[in-house]
Protein backbone atom coordinates (compact mmCIF):
# COMPACT_ATOMS: atom_id res chain seq x y z
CA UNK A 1 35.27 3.30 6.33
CA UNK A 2 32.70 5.45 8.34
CA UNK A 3 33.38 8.38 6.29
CA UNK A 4 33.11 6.87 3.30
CA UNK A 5 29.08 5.04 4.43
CA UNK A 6 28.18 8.81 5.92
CA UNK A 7 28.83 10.31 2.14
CA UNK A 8 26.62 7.71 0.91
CA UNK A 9 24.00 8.40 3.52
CA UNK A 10 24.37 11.91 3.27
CA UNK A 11 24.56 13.29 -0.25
CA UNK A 12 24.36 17.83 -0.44
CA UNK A 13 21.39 17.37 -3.29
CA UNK A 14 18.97 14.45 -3.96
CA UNK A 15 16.24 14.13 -7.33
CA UNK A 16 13.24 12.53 -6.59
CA UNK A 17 10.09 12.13 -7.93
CA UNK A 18 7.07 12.33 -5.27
CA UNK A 19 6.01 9.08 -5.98
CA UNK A 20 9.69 7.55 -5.13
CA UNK A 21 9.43 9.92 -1.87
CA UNK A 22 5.81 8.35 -1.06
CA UNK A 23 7.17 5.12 -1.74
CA UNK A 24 10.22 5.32 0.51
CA UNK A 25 7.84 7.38 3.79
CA UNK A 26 5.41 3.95 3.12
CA UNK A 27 8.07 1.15 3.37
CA UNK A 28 10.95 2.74 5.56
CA UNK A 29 9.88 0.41 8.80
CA UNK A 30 9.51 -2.36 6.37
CA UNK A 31 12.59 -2.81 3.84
CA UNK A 32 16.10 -1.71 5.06
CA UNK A 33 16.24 -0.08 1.03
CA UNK A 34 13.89 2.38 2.00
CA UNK A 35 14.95 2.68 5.83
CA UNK A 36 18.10 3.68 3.70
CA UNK A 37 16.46 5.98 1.53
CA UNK A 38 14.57 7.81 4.08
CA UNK A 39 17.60 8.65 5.79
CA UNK A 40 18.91 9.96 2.82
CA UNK A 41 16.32 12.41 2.51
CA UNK A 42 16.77 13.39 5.60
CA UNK A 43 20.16 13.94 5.58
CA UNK A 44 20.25 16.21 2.40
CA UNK A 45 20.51 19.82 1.94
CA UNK A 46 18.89 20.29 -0.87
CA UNK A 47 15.70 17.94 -2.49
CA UNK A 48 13.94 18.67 -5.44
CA UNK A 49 10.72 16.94 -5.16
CA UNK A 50 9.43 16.24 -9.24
CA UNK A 51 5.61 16.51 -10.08
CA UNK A 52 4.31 17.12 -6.28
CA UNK A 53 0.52 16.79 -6.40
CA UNK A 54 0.10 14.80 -9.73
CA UNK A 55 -1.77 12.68 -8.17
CA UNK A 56 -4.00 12.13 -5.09
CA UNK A 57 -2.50 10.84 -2.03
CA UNK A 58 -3.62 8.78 0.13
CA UNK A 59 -4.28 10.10 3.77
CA UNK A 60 -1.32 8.13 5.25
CA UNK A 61 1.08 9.01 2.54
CA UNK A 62 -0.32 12.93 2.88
CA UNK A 63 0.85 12.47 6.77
CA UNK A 64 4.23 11.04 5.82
CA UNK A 65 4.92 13.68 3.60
CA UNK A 66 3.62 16.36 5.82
CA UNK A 67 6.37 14.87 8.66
CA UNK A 68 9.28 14.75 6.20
CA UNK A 69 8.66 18.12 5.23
CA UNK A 70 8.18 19.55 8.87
CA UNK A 71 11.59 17.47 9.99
CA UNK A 72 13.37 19.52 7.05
CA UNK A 73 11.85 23.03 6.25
CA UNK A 74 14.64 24.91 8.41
CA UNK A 75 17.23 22.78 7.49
CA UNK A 76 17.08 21.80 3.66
CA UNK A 77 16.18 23.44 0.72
CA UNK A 78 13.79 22.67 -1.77
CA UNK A 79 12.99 22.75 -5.18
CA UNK A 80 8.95 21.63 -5.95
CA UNK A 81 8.03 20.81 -9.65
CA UNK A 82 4.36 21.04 -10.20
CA UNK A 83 1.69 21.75 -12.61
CA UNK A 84 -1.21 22.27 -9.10
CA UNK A 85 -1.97 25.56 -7.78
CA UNK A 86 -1.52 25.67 -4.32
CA UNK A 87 -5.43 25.68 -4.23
CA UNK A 88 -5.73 22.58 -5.67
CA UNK A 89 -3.04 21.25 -3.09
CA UNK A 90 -6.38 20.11 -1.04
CA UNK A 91 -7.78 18.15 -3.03
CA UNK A 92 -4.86 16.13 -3.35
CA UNK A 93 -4.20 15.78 0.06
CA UNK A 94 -7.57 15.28 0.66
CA UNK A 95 -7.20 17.78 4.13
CA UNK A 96 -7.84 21.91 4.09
CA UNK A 97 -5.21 22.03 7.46
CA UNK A 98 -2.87 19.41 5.84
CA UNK A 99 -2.57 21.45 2.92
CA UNK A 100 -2.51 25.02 4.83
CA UNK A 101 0.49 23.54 6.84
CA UNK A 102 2.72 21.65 4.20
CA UNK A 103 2.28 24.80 1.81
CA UNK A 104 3.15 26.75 5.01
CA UNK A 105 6.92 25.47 5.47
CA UNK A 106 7.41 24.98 1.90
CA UNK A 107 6.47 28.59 0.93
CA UNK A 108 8.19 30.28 4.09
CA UNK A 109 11.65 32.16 3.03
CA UNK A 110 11.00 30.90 -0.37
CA UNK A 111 10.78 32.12 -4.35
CA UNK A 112 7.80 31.06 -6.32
CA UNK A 113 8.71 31.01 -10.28
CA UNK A 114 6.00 30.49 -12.33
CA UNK A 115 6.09 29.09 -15.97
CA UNK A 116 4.04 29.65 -18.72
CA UNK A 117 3.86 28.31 -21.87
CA UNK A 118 4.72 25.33 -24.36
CA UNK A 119 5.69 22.17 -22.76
CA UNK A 120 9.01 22.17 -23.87
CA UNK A 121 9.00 18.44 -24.56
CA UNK A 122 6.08 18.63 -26.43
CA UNK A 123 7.62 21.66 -28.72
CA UNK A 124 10.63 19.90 -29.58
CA UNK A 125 8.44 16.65 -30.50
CA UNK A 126 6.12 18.42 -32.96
CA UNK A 127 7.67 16.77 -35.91
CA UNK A 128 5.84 13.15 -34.58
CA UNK A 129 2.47 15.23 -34.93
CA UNK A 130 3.06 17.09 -38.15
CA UNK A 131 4.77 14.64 -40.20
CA UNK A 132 2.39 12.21 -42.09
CA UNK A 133 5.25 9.72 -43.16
CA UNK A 134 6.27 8.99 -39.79
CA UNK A 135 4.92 5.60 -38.26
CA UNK A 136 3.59 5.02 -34.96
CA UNK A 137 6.43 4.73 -32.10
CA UNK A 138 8.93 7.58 -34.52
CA UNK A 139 10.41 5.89 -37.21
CA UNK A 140 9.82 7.55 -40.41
CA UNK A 141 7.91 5.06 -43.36
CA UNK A 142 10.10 4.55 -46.24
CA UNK A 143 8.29 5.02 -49.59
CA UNK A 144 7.92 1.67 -51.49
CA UNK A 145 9.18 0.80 -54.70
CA UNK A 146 6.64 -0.05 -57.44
């Protein structure tokens, strides 16, 4: 039985977006869930962390972040999706030395790929844009019958 609750607890890759992650580092001494959770991101060797920096963060939520990150930059690797510069990483954190210092662990020993380009859900979705007989929400109009 304990084997099977640490391979729950302790999966080799977790998803999640940074708004589940600031969610979870807000509520883990609240809700057993996200206690859960937390541990679970802790536990994992690999976490790709979708759309960092979308959005401003609160102070608190920049600090939780910071901490997860510092508790598993030697041991786990990452994956970051985002469409920031690193420069604009402080303005969403709202602090220079916050930034400096999450960017810090995240970019040591690590490979920056850079994309450019077409979104590539927007390029396959064209036809919603181009098409004048399609209705709003994708369905195409039928032609009626005089």
């Amino acid at each position: 039985m304990k084997h099977k609750i640490w391979k729950l607890l302790a999966p080799a890759a977790l998803f999640r977006r940074i708004d589940d992650i600031i969610h979870t580092i807000k509520h883990k001494d609240i809700t057993t869930q996200s206690a859960r959770e937390y541990l679970r991101l802790r536990k994992a060797q690999l976490l790709v962390i979708d759309d960092i920096m979308m959005f401003p963060l609160e102070k608190e939520a920049s600090v939780g972040l910071f901490q997860l990150i510092d508790q598993l930059h030697e041991q786990t690797s990452f994956i970051i999706t985002t469409n920031k510069n690193p420069k604009e990483w402080t303005e969403m954190l709202g602090d220079e030395v916050l930034a400096a210092a999450l960017l810090d662990r995240l970019l040591y020993r690590s490979e920056v790929i850079q994309l450019n380009g077409n979104s590539y859900r927007m390029e396959h979705r064209k036809t919603i844009f181009q098409n004048k007989n399609t209705a709003a929400g994708g369905a195409e109009q039928q032609p009626q019958d005089a």
